[in-house]
C-alpha atoms as a PDB file:
ATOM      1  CA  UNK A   1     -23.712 -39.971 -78.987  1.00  0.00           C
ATOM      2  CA  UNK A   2     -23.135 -43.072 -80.996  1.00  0.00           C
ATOM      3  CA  UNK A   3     -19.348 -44.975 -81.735  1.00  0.00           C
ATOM      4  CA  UNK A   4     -21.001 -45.029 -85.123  1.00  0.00           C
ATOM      5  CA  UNK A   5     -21.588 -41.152 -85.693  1.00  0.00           C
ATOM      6  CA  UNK A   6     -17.653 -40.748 -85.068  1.00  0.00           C
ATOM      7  CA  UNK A   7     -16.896 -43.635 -87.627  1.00  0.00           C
ATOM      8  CA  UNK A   8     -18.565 -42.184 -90.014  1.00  0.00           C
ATOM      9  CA  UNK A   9     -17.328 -38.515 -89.211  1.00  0.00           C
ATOM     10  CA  UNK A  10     -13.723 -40.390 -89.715  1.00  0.00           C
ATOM     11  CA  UNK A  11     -14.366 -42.001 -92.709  1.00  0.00           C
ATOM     12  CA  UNK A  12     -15.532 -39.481 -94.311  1.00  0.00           C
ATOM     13  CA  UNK A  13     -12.584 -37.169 -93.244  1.00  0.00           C
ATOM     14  CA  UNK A  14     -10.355 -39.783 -94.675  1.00  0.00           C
ATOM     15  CA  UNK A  15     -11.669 -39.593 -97.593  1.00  0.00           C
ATOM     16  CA  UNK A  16     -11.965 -36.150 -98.293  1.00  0.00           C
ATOM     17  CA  UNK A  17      -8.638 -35.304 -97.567  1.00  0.00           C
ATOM     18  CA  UNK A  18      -7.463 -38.046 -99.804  1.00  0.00           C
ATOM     19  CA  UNK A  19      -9.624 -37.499-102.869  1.00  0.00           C
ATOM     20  CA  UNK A  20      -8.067 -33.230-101.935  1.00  0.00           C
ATOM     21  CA  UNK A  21      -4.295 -34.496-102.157  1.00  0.00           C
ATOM     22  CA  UNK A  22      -5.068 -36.068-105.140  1.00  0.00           C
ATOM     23  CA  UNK A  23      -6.621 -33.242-107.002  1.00  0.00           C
ATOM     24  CA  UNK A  24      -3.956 -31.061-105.504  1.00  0.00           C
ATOM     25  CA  UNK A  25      -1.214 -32.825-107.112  1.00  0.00           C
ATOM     26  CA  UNK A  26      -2.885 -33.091-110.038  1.00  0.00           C
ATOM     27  CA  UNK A  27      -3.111 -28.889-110.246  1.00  0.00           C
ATOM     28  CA  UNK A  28      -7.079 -29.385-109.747  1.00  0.00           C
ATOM     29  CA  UNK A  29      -7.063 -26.424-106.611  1.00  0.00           C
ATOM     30  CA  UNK A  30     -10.363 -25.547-107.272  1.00  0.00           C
ATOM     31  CA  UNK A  31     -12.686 -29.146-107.383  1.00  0.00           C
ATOM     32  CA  UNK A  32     -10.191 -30.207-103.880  1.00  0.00           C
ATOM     33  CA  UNK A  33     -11.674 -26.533-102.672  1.00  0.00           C
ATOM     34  CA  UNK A  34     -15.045 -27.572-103.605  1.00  0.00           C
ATOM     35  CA  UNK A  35     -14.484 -31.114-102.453  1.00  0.00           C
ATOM     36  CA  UNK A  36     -13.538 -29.515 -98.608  1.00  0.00           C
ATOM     37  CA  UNK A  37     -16.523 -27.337 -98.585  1.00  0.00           C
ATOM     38  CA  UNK A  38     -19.213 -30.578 -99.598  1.00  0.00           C
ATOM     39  CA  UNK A  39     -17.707 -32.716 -96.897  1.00  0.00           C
ATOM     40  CA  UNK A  40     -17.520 -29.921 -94.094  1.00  0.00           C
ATOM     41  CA  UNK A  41     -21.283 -29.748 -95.298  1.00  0.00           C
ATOM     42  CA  UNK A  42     -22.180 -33.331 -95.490  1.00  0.00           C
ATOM     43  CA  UNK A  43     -20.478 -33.812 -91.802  1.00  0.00           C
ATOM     44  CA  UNK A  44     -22.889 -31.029 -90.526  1.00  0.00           C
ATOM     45  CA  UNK A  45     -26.000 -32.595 -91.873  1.00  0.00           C
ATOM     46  CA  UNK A  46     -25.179 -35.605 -90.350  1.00  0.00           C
ATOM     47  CA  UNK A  47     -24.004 -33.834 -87.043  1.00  0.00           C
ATOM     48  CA  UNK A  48     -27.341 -31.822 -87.347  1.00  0.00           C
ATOM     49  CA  UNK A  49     -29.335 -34.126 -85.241  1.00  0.00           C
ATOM     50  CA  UNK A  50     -27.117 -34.190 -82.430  1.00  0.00           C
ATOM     51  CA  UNK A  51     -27.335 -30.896 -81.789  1.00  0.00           C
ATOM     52  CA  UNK A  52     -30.782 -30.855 -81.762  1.00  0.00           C
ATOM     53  CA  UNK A  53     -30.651 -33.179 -79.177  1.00  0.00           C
ATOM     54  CA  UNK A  54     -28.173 -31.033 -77.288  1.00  0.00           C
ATOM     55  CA  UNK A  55     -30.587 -28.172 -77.347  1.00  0.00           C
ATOM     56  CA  UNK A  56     -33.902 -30.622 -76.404  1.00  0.00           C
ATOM     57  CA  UNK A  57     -31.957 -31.360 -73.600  1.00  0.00           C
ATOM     58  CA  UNK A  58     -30.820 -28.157 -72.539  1.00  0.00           C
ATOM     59  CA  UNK A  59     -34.166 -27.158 -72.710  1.00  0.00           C
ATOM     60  CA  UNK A  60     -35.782 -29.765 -70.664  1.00  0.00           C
ATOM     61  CA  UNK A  61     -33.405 -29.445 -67.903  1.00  0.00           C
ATOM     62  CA  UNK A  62     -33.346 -25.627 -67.515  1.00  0.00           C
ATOM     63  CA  UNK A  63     -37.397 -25.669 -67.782  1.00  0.00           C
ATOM     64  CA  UNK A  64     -37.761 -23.734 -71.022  1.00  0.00           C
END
């Protein structure tokens, strides 16, 4: 795992959950909603390839 993969994983959380509060004060509930979902999403696609690393790994260790 890469110190850049977290930075970016922390940026991006940063940023979400200021661009939220901001909608959320201004009575916008539903685009901070949206907002959430798209960066739990774009933190999974980049995420994505780690795991498939994990399970390449797992794989060649246990022989299957």
């Amino acid at each position: 795992m890469d110190i850049s993969l977290i930075l970016k994983i922390t940026g991006i959380g940063i940023l979400i959950s200021v661009a939220c509060q901001i909608l959320s004060k201004s009575g916008r509930d539903e685009q901070a909603t949206l907002l959430s979902i798209g960066g739990i999403i774009m933190v999974m696609l980049l995420i994505i390839s780690e795991i498939e690393a994990l399970f390449q790994a797992l794989s060649r260790v246990f022989g299957i």
